[in-house]
Protein backbone atom coordinates (compact mmCIF):
# COMPACT_ATOMS: atom_id res chain seq x y z
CA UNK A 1 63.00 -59.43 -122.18
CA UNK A 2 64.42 -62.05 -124.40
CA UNK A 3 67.17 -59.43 -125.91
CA UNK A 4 67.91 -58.31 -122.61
CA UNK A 5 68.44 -61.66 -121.08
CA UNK A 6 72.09 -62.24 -122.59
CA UNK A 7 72.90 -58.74 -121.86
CA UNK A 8 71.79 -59.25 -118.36
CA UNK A 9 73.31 -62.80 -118.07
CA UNK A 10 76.54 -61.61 -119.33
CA UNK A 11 77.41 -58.80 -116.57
CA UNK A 12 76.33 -60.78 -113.59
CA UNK A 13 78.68 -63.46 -114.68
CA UNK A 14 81.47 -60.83 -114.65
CA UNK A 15 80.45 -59.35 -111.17
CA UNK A 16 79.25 -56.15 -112.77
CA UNK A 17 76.11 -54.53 -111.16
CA UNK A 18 73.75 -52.57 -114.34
CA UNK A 19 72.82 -49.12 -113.20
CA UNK A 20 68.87 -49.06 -113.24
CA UNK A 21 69.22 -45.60 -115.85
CA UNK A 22 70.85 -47.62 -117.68
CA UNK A 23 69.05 -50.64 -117.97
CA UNK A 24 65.91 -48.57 -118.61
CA UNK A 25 67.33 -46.58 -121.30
CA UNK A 26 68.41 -49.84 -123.25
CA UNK A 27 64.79 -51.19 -122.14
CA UNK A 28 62.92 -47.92 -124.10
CA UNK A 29 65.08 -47.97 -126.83
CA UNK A 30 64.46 -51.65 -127.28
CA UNK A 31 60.66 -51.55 -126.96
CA UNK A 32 60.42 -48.81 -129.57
CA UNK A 33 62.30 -50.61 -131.78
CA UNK A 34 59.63 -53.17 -131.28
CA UNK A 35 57.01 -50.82 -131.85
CA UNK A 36 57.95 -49.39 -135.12
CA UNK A 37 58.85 -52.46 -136.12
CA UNK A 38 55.28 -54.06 -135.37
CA UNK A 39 53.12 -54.60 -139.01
CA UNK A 40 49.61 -54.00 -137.90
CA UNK A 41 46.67 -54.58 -139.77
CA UNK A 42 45.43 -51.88 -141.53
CA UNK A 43 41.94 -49.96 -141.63
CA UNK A 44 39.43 -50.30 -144.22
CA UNK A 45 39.52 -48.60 -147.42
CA UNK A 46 38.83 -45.23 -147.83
CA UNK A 47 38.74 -42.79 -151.24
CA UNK A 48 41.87 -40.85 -150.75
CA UNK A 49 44.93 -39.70 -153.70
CA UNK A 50 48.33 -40.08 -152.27
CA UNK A 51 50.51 -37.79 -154.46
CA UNK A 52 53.36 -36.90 -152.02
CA UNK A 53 54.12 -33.59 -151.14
CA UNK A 54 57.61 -31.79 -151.95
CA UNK A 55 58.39 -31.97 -148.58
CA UNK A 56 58.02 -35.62 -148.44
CA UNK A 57 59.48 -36.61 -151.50
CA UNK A 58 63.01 -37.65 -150.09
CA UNK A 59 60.82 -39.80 -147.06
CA UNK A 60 60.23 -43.24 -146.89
CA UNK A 61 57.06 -43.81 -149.05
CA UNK A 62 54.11 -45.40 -146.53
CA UNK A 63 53.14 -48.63 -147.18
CA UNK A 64 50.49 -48.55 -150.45
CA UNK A 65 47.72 -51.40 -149.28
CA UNK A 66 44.79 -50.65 -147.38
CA UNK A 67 43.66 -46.78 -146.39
CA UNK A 68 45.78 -43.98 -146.06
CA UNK A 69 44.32 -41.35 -143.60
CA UNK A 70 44.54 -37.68 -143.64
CA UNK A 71 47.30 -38.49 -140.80
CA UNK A 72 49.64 -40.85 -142.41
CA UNK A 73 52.78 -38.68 -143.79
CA UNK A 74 51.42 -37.80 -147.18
CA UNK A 75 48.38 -35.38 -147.04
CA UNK A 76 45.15 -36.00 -148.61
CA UNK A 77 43.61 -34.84 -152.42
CA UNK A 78 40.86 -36.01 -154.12
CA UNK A 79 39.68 -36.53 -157.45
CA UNK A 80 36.55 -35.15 -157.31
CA UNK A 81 33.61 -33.73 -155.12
CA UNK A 82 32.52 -37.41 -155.52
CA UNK A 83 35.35 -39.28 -154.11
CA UNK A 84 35.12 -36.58 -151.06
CA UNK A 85 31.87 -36.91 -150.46
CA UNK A 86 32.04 -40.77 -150.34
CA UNK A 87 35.45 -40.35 -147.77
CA UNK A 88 33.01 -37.57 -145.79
CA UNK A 89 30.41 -40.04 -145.42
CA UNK A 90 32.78 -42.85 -143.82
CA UNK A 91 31.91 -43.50 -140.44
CA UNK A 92 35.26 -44.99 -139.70
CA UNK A 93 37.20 -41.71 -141.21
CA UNK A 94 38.32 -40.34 -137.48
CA UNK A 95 39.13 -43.96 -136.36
CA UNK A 96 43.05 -43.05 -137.04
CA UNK A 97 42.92 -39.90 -135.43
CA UNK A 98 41.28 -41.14 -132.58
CA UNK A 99 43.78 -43.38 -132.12
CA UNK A 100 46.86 -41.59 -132.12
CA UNK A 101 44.95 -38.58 -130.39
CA UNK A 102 44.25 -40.56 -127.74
CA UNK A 103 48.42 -41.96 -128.16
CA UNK A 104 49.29 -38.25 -127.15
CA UNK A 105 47.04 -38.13 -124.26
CA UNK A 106 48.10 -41.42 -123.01
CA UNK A 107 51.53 -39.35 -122.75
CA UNK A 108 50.62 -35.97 -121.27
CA UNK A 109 48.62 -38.52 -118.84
CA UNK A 110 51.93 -40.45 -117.82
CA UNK A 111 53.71 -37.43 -117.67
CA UNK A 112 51.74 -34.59 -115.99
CA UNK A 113 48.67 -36.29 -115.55
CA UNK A 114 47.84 -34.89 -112.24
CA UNK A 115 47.92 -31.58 -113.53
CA UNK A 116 45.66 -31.47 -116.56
CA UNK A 117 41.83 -32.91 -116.61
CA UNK A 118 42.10 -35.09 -120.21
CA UNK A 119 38.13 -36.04 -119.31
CA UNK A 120 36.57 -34.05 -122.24
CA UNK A 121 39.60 -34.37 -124.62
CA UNK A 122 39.18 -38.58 -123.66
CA UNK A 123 35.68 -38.43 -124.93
CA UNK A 124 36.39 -36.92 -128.13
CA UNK A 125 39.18 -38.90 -129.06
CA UNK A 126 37.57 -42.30 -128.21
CA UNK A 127 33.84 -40.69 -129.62
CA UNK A 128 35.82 -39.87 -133.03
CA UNK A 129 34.30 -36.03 -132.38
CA UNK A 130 31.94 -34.46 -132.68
CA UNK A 131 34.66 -32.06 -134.50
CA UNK A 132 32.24 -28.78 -135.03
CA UNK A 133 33.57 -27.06 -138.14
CA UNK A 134 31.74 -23.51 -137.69
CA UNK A 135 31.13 -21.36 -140.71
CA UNK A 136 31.12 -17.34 -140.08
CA UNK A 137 30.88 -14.31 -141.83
CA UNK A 138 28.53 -11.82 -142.95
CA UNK A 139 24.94 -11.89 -144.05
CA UNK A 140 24.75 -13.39 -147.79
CA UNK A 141 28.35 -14.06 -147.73
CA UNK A 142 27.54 -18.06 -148.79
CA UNK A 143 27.61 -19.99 -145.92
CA UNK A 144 24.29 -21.50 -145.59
CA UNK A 145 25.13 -22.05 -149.80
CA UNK A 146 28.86 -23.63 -148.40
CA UNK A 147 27.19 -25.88 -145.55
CA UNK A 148 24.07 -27.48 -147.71
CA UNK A 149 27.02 -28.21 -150.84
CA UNK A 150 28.99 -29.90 -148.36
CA UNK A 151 26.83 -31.92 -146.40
CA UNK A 152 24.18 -32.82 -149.73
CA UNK A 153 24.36 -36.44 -150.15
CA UNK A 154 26.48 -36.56 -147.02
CA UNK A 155 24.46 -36.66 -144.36
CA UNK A 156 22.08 -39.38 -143.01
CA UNK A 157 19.49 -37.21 -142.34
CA UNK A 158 18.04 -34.61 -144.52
CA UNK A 159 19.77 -31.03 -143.88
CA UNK A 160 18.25 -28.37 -141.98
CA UNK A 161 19.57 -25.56 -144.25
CA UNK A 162 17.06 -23.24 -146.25
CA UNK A 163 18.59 -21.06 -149.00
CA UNK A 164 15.96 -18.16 -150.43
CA UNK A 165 17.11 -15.34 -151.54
CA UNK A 166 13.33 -13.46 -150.51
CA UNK A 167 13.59 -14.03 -147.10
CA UNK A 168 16.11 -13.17 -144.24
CA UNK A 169 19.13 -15.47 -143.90
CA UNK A 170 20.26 -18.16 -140.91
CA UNK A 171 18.78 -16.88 -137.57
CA UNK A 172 20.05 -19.60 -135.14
CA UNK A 173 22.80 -21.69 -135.05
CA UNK A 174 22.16 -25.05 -137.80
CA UNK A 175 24.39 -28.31 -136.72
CA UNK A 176 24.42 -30.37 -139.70
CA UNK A 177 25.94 -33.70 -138.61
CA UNK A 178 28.07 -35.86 -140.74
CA UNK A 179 28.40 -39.64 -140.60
CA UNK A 180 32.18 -39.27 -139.88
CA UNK A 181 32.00 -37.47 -137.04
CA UNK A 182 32.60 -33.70 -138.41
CA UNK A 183 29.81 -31.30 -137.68
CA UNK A 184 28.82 -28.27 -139.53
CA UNK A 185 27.49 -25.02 -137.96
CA UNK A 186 25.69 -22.58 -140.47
CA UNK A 187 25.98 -19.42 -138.26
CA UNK A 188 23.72 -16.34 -138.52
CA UNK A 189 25.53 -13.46 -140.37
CA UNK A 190 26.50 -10.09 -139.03
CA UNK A 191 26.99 -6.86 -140.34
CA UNK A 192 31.08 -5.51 -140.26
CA UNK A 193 30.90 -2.17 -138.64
CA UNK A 194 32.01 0.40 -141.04
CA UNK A 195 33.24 3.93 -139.94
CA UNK A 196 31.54 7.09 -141.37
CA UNK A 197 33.50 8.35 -144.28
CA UNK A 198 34.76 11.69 -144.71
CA UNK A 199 31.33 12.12 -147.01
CA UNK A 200 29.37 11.54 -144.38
CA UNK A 201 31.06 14.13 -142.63
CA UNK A 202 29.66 16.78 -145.12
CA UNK A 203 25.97 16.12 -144.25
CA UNK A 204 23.88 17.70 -142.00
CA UNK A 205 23.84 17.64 -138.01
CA UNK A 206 21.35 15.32 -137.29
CA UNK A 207 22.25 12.57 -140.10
CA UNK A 208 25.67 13.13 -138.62
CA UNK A 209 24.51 12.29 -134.99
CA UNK A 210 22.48 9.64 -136.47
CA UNK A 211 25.31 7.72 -138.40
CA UNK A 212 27.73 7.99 -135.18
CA UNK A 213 24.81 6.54 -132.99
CA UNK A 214 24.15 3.61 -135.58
CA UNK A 215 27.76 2.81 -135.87
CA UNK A 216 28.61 3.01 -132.34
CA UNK A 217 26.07 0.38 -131.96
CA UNK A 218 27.04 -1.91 -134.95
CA UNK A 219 30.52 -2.11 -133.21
CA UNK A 220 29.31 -2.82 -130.10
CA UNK A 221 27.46 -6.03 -131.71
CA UNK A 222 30.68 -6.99 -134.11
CA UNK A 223 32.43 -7.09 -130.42
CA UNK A 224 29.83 -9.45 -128.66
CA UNK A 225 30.47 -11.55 -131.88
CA UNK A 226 34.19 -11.52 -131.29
CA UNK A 227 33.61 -12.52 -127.35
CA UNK A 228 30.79 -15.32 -128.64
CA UNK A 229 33.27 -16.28 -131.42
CA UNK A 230 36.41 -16.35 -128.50
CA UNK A 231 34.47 -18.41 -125.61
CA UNK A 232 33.59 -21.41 -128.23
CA UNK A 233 37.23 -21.69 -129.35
CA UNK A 234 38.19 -21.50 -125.89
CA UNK A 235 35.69 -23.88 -124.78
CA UNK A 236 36.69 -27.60 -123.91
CA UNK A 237 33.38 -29.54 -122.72
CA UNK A 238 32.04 -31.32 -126.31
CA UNK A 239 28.13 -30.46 -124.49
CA UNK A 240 28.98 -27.26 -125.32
CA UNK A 241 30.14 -28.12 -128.96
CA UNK A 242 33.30 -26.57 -129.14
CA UNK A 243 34.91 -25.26 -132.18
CA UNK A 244 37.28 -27.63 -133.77
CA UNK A 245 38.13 -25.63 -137.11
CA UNK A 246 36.76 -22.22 -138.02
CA UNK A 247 35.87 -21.15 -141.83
CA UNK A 248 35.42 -17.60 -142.12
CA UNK A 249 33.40 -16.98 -145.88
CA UNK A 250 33.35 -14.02 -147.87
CA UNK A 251 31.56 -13.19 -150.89
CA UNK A 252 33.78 -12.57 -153.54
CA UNK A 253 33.33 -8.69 -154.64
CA UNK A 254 31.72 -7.28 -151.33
CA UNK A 255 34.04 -5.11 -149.44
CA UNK A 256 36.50 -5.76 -147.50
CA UNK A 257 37.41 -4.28 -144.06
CA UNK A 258 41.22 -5.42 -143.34
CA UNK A 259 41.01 -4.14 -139.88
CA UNK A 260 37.26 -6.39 -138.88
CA UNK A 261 39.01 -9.07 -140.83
CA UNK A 262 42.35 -9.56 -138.85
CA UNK A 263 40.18 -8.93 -135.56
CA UNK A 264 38.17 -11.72 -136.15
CA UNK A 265 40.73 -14.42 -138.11
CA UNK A 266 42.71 -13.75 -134.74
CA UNK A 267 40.54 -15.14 -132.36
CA UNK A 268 41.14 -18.69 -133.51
CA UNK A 269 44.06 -18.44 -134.69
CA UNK A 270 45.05 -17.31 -130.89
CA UNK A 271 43.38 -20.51 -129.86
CA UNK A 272 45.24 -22.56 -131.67
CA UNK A 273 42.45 -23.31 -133.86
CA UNK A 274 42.58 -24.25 -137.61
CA UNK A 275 40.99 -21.18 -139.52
CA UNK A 276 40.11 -20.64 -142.93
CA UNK A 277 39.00 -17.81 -145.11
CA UNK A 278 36.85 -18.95 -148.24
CA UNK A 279 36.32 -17.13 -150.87
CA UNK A 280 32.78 -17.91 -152.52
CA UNK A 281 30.79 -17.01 -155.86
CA UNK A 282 34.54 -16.43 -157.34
CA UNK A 283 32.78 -16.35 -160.83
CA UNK A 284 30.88 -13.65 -160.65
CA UNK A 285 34.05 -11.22 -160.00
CA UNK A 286 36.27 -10.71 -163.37
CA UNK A 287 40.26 -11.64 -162.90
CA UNK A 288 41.28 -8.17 -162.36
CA UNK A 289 39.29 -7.54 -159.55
CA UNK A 290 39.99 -11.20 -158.11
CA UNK A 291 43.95 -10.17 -158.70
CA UNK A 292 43.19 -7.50 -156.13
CA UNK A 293 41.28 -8.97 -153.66
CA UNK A 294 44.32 -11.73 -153.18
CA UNK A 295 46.32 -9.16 -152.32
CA UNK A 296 44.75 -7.41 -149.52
CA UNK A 297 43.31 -11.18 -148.19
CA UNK A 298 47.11 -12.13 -148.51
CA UNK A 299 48.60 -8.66 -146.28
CA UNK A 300 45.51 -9.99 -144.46
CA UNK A 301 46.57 -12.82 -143.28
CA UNK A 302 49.99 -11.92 -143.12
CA UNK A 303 49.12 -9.68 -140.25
CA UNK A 304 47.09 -12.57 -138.50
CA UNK A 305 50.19 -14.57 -138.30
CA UNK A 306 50.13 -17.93 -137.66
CA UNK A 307 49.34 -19.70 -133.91
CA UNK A 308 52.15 -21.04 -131.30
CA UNK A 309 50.89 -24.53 -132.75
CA UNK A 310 52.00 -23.22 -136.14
CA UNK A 311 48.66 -22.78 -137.98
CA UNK A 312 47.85 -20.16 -140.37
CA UNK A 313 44.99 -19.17 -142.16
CA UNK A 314 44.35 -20.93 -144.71
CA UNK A 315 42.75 -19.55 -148.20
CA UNK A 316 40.45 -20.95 -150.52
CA UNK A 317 38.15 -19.71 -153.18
CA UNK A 318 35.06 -21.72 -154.30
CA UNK A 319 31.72 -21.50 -156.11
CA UNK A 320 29.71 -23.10 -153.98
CA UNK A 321 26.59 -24.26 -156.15
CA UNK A 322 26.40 -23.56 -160.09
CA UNK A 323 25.38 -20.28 -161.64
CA UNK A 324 24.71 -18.51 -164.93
CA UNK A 325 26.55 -15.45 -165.18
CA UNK A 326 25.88 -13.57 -168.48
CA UNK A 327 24.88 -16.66 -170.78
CA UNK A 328 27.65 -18.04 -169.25
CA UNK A 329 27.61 -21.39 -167.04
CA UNK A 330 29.70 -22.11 -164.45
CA UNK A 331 29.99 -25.19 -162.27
CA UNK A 332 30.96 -25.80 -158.63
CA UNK A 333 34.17 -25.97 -157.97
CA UNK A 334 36.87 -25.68 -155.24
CA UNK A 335 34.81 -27.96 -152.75
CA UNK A 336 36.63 -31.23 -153.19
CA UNK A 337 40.34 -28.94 -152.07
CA UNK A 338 38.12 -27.39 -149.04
CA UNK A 339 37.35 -30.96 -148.02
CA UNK A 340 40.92 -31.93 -148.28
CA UNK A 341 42.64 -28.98 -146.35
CA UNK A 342 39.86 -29.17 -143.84
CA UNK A 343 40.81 -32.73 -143.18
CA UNK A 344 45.04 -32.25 -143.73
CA UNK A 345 44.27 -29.07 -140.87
CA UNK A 346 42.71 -31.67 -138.14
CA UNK A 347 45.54 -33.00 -136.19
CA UNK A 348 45.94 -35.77 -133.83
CA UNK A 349 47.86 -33.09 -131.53
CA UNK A 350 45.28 -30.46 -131.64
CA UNK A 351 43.45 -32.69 -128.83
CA UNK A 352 45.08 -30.20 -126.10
CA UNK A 353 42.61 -27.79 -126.85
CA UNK A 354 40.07 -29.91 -125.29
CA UNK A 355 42.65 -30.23 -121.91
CA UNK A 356 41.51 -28.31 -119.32
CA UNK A 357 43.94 -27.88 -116.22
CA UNK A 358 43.03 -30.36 -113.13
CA UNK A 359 41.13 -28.69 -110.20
CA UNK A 360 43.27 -28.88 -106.71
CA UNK A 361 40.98 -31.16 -105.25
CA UNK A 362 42.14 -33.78 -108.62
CA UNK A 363 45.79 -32.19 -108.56
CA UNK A 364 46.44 -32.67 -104.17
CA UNK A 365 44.78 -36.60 -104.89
């Protein structure tokens, strides 16, 4: 008010009447000069590595005291599994995004408030989650492995996640929660349906009837996963623990079915929903046979495509827990970049997902 009262001053003197557009224009462009100019105190430390991007090389670098968040302009990296772990275990690790999620609300609310219901995506903003991170994929494909080398050491409580390799796998959804706010969801596996080849073609009658029957009915289960898989991406009420990021794993060296693959990337990438494919037990395939399987995961997800939101899927290959693999020893690795993208892939403006549109009774009000 104090710039404008010269400005003001200075026509009614002359006679001049201000047109209100125009006085509010000035008034905007004044108060978010005021806002970017404002030096507010920043958030506690956190264990992050700024090394700027290429893309953000030729920006203004951010300001170097305090904590840089995963949603400042320069991404996140860490040293180690160490230094992630430590940022995972942060309880104040979502207080940025919160904020500035709840910024964007605060403008779809001014502008078509009456139209949207911003109830559930309020909540999660201002709760700092819970942001379910839900691991999928086949039987023995790693995730139970995945979730319990995450969330070791991490979580507050001790984690519900049983690995034996003499008894059967996950059989119910396991919510591992995180002191930041992220949750992980060890999902039972499934079995990709897989057409009868041409040799099965060559047996007899019966084995013939019998392989159509049993594949008939392992598709009809890999679709009820797909619909399962679509309604929690959809889904927008955090009771029912929506999906906020989706991490497909494979096990390195089992096949792959292209066509199961790009079904089931596409359901969250449709959504809008940051989706990964992770490649586990990487050391126990040899670099040829690695060199192949990039290439058909890479025409896979170039046929996924990315979202209207712009995300794609995102690759990564880990070893999930340390192994000896013919005398040889190999050590966990990859973890500490899966933390990192996972984090960079949670945006402030990926709240809409949790905006449901208003009922008429809330829209006629």
């Amino acid at each position: 008010l104090k710039l404008l009262a010269p400005i003001l001053k200075k026509n009614q003197n002359m006679g001049r009447r201000i047109q209100p557009q125009r006085l509010l224009l000035v008034t905007l462009i004044v108060a978010g000069t005021l806002h970017l100019c404002n030096d507010s105190q920043p958030p506690p430390s956190l264990l992050f590595c700024q090394e700027p991007s290429w893309q953000l090389r030729g920006r203004r670098p951010a300001r170097r005291s305090g904590v840089k968040s995963p949603w400042d302009e320069v991404p996140v990296s860490f040293n180690n599994l160490a230094d992630a772990k430590e940022t995972l275990a942060h309880p104040d690790l979502f207080a940025k995004w919160g904020m500035q999620a709840n910024e964007v609300l605060d403008l779809a609310n001014v502008t078509v408030g009456n139209m949207l219901d911003l109830s559930s995506a309020r909540q999660i903003a201002s709760e700092l989650g819970p942001l379910n991170v839900y691991l999928i994929g086949e039987s023995g494909a790693g995730k139970s492995t995945l979730t319990l080398a995450l969330a070791d050491e991490v979580s507050k409580k001790p984690v519900p996640v049983k690995i034996s390799a003499a008894e059967a796998g996950t059989m119910n959804n396991t919510f591992v929660s995180l002191p930041c706010g992220l949750v992980l969801v060890d999902t039972p596996g499934y079995r990709i349906p897989m057409a009868p080849t041409d040799e099965d073609q060559k047996k007899p009658f019966l084995d013939r009837v019998m392989l159509g029957y049993m594949y008939s009915r392992q598709l009809q289960r890999w679709q009820q996963n797909l619909r399962q898989l679509g309604r929690l991406v959809k889904e927008t009420r955090p009771s029912k623990m929506p999906a906020s990021a989706v991490m497909y794993v494979h096990k390195a060296g089992t096949r792959l079915v292209p066509e199961r693959l790009v079904e089931a990337l596409a359901v969250p990438i449709q959504s809008s929903v940051p989706t990964f494919m992770i490649l586990s037990d990487i050391h126990a395939v040899d670099d040829n046979d690695m060199a192949e399987i990039r290439q058909v995961v890479s025409k896979i997800v170039a046929e996924v495509g990315s979202s209207s939101c712009g995300h794609e899927v995102q690759v990564l290959e880990v070893n999930s827990a340390g192994k000896r693999v013919q005398d040889v020893n190999f050590r966990a690795s990859g973890l500490a970049e899966l933390v990192a993208a996972l984090l960079n892939a949670l945006r402030p403006r990926d709240i809409f997902q949790f905006v449901r549109r208003a009922s008429w009774a809330t829209f006629l009000r």
